[in-house]
N, C-alpha and C. Protein backbone atom coordinates (compact mmCIF):
# COMPACT_ATOMS: atom_id res chain seq x y z
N UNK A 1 0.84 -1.18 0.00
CA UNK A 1 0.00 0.00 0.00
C UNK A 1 0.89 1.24 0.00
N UNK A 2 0.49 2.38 -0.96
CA UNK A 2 1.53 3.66 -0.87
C UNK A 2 0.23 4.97 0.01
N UNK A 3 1.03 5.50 0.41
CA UNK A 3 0.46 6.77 0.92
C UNK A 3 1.15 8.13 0.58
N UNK A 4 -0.03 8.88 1.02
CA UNK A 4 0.46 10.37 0.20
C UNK A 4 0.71 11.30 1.28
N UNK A 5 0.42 10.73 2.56
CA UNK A 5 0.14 11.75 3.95
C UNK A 5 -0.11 11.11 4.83
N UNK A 6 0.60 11.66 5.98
CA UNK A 6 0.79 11.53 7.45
C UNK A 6 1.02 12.35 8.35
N UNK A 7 0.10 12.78 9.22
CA UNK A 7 -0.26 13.96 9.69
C UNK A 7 -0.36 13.08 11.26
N UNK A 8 0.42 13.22 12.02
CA UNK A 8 0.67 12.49 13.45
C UNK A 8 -0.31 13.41 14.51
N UNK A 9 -0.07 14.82 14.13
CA UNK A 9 -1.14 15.56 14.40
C UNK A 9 -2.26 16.44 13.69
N UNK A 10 -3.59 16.38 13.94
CA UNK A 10 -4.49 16.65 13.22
C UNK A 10 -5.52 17.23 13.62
N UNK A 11 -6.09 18.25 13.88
CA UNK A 11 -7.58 18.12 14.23
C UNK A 11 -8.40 18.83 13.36
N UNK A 12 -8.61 18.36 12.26
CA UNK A 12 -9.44 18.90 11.21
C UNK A 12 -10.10 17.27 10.50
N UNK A 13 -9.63 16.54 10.41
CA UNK A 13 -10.35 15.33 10.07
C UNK A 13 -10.69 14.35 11.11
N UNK A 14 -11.67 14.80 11.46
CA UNK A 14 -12.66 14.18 12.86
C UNK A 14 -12.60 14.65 13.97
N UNK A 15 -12.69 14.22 15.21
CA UNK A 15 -13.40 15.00 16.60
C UNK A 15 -11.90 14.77 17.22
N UNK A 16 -11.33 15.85 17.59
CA UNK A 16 -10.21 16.16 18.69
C UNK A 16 -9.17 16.10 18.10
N UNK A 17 -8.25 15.86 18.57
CA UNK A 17 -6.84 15.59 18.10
C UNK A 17 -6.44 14.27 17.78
N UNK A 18 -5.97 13.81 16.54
CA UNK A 18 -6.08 12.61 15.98
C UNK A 18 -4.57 12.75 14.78
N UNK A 19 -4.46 11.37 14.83
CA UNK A 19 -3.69 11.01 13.65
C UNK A 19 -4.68 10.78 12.65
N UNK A 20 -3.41 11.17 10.97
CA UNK A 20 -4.35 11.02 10.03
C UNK A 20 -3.72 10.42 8.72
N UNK A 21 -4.31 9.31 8.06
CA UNK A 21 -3.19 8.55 7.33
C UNK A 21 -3.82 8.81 5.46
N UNK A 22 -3.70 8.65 4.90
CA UNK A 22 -3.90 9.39 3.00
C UNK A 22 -3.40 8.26 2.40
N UNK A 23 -4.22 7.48 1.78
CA UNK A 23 -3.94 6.01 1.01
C UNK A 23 -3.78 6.92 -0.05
N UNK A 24 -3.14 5.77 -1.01
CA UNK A 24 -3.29 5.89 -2.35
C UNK A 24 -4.17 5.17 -2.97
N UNK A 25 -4.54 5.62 -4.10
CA UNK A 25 -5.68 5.01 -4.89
C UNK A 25 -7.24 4.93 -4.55
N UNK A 26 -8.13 5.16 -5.69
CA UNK A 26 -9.05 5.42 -6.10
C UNK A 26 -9.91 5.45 -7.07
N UNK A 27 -10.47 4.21 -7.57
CA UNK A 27 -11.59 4.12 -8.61
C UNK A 27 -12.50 5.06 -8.99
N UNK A 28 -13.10 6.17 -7.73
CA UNK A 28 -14.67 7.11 -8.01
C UNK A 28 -14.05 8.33 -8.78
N UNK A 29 -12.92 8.53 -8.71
CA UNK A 29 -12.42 9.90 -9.58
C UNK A 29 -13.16 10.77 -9.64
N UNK A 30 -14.09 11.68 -8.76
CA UNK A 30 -14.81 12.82 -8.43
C UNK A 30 -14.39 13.64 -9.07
N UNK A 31 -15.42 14.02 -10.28
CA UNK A 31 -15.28 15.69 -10.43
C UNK A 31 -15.12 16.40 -9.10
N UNK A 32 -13.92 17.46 -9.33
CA UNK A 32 -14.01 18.23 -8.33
C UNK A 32 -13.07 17.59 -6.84
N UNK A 33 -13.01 16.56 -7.12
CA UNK A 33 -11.79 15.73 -5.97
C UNK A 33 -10.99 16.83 -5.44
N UNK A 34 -10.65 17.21 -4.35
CA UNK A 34 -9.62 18.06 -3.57
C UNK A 34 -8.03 17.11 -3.77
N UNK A 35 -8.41 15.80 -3.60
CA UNK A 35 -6.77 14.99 -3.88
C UNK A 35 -6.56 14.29 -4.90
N UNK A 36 -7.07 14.86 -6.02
CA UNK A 36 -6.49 14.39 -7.34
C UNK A 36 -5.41 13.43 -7.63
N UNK A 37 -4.43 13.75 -7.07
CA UNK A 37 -3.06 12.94 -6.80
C UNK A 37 -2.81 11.40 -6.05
N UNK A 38 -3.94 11.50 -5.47
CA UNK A 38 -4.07 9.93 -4.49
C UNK A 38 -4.82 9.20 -5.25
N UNK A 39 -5.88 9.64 -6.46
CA UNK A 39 -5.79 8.41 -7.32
C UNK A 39 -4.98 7.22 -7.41
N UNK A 40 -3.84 7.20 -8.45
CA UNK A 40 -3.25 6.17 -8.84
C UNK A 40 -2.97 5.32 -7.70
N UNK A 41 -2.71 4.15 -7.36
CA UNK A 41 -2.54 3.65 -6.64
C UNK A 41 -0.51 3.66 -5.89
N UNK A 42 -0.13 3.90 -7.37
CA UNK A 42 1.16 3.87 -7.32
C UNK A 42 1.67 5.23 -6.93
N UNK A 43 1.19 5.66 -6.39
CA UNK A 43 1.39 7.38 -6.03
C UNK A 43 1.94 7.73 -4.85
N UNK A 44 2.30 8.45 -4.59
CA UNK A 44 3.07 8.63 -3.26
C UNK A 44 4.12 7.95 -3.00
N UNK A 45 4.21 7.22 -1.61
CA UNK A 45 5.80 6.52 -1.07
C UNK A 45 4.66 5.16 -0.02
N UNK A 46 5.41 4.65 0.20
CA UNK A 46 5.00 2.86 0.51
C UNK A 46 4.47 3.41 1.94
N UNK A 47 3.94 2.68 2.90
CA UNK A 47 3.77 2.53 4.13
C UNK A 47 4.70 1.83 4.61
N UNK A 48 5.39 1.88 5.18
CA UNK A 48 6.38 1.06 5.44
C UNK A 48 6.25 0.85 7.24
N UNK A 49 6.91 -0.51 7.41
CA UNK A 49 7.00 -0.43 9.03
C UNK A 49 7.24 0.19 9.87
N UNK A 50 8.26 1.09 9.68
CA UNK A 50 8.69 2.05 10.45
C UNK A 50 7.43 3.29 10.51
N UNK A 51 7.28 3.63 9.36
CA UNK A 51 6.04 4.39 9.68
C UNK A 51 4.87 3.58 10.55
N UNK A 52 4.48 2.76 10.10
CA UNK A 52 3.17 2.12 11.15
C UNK A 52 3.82 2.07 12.60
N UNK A 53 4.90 1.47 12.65
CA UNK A 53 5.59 1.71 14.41
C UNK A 53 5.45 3.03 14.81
N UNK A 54 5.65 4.10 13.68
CA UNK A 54 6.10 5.30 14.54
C UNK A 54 4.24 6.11 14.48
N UNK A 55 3.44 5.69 13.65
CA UNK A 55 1.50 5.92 13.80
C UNK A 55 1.07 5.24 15.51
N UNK A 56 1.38 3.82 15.28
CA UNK A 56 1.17 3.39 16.66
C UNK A 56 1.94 4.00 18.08
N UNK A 57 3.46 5.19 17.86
CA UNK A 57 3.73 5.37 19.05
C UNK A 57 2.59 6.85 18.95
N UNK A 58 2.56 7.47 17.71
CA UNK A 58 2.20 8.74 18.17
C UNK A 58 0.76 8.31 18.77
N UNK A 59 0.19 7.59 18.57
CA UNK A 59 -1.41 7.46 19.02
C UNK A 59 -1.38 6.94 20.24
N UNK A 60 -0.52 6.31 21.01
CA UNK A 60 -0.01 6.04 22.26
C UNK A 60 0.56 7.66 22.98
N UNK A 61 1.04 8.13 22.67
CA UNK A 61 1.76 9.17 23.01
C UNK A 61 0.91 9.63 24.23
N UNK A 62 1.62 9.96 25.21
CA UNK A 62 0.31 11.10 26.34
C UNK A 62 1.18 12.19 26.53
N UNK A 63 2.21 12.84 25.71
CA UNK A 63 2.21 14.14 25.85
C UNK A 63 1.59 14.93 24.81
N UNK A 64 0.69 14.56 23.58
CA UNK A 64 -0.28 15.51 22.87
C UNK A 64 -1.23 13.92 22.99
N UNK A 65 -2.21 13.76 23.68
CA UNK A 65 -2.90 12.40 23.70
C UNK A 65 -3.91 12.75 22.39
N UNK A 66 -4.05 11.60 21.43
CA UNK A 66 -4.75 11.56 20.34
C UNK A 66 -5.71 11.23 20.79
N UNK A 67 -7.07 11.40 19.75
CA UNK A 67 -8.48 10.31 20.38
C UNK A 67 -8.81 9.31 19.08
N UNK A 68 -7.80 9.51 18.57
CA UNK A 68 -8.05 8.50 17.40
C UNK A 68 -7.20 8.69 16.22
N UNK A 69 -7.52 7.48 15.17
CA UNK A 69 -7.38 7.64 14.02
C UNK A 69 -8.50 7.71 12.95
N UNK A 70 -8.13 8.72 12.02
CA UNK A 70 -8.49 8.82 10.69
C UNK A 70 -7.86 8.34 9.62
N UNK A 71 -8.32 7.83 8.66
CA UNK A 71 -8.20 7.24 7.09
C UNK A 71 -8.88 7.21 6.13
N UNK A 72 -8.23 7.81 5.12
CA UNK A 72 -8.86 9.02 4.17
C UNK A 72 -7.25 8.67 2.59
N UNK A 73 -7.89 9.28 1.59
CA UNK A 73 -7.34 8.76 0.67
C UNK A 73 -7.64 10.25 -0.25
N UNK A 74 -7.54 9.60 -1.55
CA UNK A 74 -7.73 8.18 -2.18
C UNK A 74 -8.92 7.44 -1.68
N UNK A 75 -8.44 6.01 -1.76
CA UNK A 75 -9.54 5.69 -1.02
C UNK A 75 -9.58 4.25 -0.03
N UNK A 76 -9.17 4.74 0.92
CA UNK A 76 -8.50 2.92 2.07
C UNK A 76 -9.63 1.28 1.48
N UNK A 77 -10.93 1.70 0.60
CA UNK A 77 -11.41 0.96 0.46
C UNK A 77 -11.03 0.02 -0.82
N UNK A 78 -10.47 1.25 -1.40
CA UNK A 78 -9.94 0.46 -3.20
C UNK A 78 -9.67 -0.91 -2.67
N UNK A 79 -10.36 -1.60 -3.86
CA UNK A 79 -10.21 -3.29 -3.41
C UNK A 79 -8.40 -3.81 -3.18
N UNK A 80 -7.13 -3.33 -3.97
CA UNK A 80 -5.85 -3.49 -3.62
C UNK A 80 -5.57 -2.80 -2.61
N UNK A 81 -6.43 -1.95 -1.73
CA UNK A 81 -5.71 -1.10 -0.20
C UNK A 81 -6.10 -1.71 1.43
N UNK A 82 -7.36 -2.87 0.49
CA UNK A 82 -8.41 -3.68 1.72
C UNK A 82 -7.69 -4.46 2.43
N UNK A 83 -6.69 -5.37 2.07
CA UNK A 83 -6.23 -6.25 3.22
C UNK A 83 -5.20 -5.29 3.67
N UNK A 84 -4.25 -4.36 3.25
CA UNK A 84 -3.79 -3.63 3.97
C UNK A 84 -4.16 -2.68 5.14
N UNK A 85 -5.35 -2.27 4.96
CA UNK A 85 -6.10 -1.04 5.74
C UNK A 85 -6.38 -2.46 6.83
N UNK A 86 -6.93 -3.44 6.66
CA UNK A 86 -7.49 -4.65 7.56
C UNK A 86 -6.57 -4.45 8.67
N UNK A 87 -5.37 -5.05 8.08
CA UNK A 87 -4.08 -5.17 8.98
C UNK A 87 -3.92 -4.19 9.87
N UNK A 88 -3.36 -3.19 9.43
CA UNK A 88 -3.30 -1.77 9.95
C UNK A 88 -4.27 -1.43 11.41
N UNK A 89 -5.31 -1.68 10.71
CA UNK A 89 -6.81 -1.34 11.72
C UNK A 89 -6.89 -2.57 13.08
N UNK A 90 -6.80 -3.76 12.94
CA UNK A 90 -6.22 -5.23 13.75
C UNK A 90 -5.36 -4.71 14.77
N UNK A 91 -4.15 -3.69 14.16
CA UNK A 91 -2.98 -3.62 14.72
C UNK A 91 -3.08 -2.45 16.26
N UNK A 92 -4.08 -1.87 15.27
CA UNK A 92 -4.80 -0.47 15.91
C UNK A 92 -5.45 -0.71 17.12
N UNK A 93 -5.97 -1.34 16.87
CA UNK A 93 -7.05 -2.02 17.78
C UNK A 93 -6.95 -3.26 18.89
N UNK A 94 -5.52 -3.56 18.57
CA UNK A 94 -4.45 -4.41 19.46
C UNK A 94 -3.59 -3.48 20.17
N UNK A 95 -3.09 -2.27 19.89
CA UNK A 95 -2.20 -1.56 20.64
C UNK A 95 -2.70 -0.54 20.99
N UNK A 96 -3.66 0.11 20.33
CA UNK A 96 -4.30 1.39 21.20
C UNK A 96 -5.70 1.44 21.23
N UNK A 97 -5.65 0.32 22.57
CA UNK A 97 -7.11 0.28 23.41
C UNK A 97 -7.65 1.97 23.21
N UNK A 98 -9.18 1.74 23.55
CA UNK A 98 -9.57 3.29 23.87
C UNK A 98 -9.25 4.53 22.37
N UNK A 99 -8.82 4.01 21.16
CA UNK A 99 -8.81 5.17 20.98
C UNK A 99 -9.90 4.55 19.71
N UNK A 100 -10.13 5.50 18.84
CA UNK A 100 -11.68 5.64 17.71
C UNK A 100 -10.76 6.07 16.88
N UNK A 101 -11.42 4.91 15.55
CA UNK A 101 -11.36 5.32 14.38
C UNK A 101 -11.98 5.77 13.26
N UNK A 102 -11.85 6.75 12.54
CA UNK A 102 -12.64 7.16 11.49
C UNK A 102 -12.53 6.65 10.03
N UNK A 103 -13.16 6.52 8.96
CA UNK A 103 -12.83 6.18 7.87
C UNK A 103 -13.42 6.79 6.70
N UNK A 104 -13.06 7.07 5.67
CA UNK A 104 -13.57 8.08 4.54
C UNK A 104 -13.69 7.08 3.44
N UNK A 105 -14.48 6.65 2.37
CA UNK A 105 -14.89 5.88 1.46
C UNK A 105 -15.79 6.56 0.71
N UNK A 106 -15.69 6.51 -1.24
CA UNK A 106 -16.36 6.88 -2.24
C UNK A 106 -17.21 5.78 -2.14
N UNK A 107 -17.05 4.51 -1.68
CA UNK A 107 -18.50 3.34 -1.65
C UNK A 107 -19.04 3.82 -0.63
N UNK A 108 -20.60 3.39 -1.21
CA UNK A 108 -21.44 3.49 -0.07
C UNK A 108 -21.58 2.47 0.50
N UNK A 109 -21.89 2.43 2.10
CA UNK A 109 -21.99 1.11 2.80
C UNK A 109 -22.58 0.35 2.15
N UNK A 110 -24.00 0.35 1.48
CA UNK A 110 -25.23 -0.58 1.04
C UNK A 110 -24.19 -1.33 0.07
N UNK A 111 -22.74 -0.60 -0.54
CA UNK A 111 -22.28 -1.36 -1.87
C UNK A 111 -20.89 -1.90 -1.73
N UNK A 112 -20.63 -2.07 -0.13
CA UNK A 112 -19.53 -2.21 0.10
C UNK A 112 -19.36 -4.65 -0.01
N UNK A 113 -18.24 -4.66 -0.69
CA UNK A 113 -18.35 -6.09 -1.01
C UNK A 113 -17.55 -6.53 0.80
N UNK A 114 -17.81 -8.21 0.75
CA UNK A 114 -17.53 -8.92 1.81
C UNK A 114 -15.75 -8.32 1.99
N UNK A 115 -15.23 -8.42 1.57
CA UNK A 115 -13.85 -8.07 2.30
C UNK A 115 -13.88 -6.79 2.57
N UNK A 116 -14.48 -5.23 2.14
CA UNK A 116 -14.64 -4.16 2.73
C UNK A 116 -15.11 -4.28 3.71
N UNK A 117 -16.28 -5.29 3.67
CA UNK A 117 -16.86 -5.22 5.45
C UNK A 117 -16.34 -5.38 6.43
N UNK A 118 -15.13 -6.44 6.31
CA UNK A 118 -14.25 -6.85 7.50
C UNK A 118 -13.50 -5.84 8.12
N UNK A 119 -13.24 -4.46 6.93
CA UNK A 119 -12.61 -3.66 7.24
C UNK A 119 -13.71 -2.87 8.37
N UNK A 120 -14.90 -2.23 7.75
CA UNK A 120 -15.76 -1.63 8.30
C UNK A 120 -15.82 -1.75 9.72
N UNK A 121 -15.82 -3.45 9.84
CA UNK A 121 -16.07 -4.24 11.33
C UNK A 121 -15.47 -3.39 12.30
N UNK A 122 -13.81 -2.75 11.74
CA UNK A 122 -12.94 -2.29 12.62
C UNK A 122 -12.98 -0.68 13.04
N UNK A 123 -13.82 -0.39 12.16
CA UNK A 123 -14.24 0.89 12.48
C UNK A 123 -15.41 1.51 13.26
N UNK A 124 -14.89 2.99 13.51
CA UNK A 124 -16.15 3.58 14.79
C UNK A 124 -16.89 3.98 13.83
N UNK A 125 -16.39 5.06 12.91
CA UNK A 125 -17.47 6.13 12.11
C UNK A 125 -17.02 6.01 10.85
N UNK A 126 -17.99 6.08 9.81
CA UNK A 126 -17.47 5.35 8.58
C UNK A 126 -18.47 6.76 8.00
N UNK A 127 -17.78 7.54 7.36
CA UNK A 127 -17.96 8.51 6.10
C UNK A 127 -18.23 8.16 4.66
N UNK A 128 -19.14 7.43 4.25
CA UNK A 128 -19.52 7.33 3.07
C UNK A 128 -19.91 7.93 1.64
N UNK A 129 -19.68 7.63 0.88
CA UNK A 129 -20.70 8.11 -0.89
C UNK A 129 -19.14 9.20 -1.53
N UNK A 130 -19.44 8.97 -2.33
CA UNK A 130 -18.41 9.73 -3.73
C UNK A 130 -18.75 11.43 -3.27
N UNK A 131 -17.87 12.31 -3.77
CA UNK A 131 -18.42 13.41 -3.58
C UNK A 131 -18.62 14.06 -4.70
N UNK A 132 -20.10 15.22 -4.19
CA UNK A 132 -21.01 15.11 -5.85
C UNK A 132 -20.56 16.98 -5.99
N UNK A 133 -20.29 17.39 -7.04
CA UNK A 133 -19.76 18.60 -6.49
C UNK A 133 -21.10 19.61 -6.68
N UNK A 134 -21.99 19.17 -7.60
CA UNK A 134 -23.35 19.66 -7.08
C UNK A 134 -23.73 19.71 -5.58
N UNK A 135 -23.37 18.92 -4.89
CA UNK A 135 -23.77 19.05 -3.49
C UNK A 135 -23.16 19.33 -3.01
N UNK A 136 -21.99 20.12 -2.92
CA UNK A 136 -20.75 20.89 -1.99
C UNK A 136 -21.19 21.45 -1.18
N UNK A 137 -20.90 21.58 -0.25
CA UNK A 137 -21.65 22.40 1.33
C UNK A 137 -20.07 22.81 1.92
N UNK A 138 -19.77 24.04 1.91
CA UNK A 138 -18.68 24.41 2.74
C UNK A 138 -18.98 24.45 3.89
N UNK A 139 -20.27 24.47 4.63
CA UNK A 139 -20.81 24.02 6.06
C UNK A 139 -20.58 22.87 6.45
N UNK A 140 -20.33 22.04 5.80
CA UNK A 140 -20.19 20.36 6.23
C UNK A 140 -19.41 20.43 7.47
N UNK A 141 -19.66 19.29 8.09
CA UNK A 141 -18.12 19.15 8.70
C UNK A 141 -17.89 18.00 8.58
N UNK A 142 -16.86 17.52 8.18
CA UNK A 142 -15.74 16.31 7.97
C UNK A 142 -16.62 15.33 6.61
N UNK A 143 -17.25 16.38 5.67
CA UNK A 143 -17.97 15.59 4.79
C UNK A 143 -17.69 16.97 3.85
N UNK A 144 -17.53 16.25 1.98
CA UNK A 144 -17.94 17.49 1.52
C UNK A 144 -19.04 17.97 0.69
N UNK A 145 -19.81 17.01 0.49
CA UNK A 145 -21.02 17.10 -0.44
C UNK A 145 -22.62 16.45 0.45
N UNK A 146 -23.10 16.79 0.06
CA UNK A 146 -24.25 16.52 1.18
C UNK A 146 -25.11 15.15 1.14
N UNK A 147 -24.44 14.26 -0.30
CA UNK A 147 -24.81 12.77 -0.24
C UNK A 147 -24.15 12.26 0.65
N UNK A 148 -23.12 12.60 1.19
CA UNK A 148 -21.64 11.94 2.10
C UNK A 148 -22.59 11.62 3.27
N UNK A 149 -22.38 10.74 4.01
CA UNK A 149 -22.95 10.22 5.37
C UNK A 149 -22.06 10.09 6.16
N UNK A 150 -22.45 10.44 7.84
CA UNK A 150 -21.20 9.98 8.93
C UNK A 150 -22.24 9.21 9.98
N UNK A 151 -21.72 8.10 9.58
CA UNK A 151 -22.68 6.85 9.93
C UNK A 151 -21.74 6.21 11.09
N UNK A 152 -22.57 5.97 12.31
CA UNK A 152 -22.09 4.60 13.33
C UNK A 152 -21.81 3.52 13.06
N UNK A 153 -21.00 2.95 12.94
CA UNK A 153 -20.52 1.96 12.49
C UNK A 153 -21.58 0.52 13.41
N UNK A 154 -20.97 0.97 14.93
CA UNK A 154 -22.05 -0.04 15.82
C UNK A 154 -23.57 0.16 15.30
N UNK A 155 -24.00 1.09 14.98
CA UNK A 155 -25.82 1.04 14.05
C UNK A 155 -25.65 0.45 13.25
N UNK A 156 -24.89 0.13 12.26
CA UNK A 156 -25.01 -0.06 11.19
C UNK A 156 -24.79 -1.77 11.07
N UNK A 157 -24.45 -2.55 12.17
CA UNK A 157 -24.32 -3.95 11.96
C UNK A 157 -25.23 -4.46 12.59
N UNK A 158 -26.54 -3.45 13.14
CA UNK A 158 -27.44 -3.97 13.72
C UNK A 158 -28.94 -3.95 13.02
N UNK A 159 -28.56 -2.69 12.17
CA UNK A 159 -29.84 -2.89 11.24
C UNK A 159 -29.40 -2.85 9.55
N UNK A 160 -29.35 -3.03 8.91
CA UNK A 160 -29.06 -2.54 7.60
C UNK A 160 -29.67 -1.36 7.06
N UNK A 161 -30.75 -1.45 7.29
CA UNK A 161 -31.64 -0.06 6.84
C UNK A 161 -31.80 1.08 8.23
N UNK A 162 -30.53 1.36 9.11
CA UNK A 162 -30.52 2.29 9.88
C UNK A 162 -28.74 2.69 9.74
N UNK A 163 -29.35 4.39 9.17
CA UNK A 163 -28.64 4.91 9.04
C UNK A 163 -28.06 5.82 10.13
N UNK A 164 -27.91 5.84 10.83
CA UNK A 164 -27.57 7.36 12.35
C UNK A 164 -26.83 8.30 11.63
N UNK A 165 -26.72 9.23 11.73
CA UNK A 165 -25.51 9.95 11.64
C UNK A 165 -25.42 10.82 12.66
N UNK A 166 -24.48 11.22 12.80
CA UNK A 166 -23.49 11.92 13.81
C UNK A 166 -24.04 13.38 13.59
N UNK A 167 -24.40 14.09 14.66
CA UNK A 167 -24.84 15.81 14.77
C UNK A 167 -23.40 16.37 14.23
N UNK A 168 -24.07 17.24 13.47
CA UNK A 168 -22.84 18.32 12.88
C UNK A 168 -21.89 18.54 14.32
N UNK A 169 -22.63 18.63 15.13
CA UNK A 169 -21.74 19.46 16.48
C UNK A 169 -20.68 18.36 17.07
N UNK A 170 -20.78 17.14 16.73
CA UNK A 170 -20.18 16.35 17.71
C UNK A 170 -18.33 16.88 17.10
């Protein structure tokens, strides 16, 4: 898996202070895409171990304490980024008890195939749908078009047809 960005500190993509990781690659190619560049899959520089060691210390860290991670692209769902993001998220979720993760995806849940789900499993809040640039809302928050959803992940394996989303304010 290559990435385009790593932002150890963040608080603009999701609630508090968070790490924030930028896959490469992307099938939905949005008119209007803000990261044009994280298309190709081959774009950017590798993930490499040392980086994931040094994601897992900063999210451990308690002198700027994170409340999570974010993952955002491109797109962590592209079917070649899925067992990687899997791993990653496993790893997450083995070493830093307590903290929430976010996730950004051009699929919508209803169209997400069996190995995206496994990913999903590992997530808190899952940001869904392509972005439509007819629906741009510079009001959003952490969404940019107003098909985009910020859906509970725990709702969402309990009903299929319940959508929650998250108050602008949270």
């Amino acid at each position: 898996m290559n990435i385009h960005a790593y932002y150890p500190i963040d608080v603009v993509n999701g609630p508090g202070t968070r790490c924030t990781l930028f896959v490469s690659g992307c099938e939905h190619r949005c008119r209007g895409c803000y990261n044009p560049r994280t298309w190709r899959l081959d774009s950017g520089q590798p993930f490499t171990l040392a980086l994931e060691e040094q994601l897992i210390a900063d999210l451990n860290d308690t002198k700027v304490p994170r409340r999570g991670l974010s993952i955002s692209g491109g797109d962590p769902m592209h079917p070649d980024n899925v067992p990687h993001v899997r791993r990653l998220l496993h790893r997450v979720r083995r070493c830093c008890p307590g903290k929430d993760i976010w996730l950004w995806t051009g699929y919508q849940w209803e169209t997400l195939s069996e190995a995206q789900q496994t990913v999903i499993a590992l997530v808190d809040v899952l940001i869904d749908g392509p972005f439509i640039r007819e629906e741009y809302d510079p009001q959003l928050r952490w969404r940019g078009s107003k098909n985009q959803r910020i859906l509970k992940t725990a709702e969402l394996g309990q009903r299929k047809d319940l959508f929650t989303t998250i108050p602008a304010a949270s």
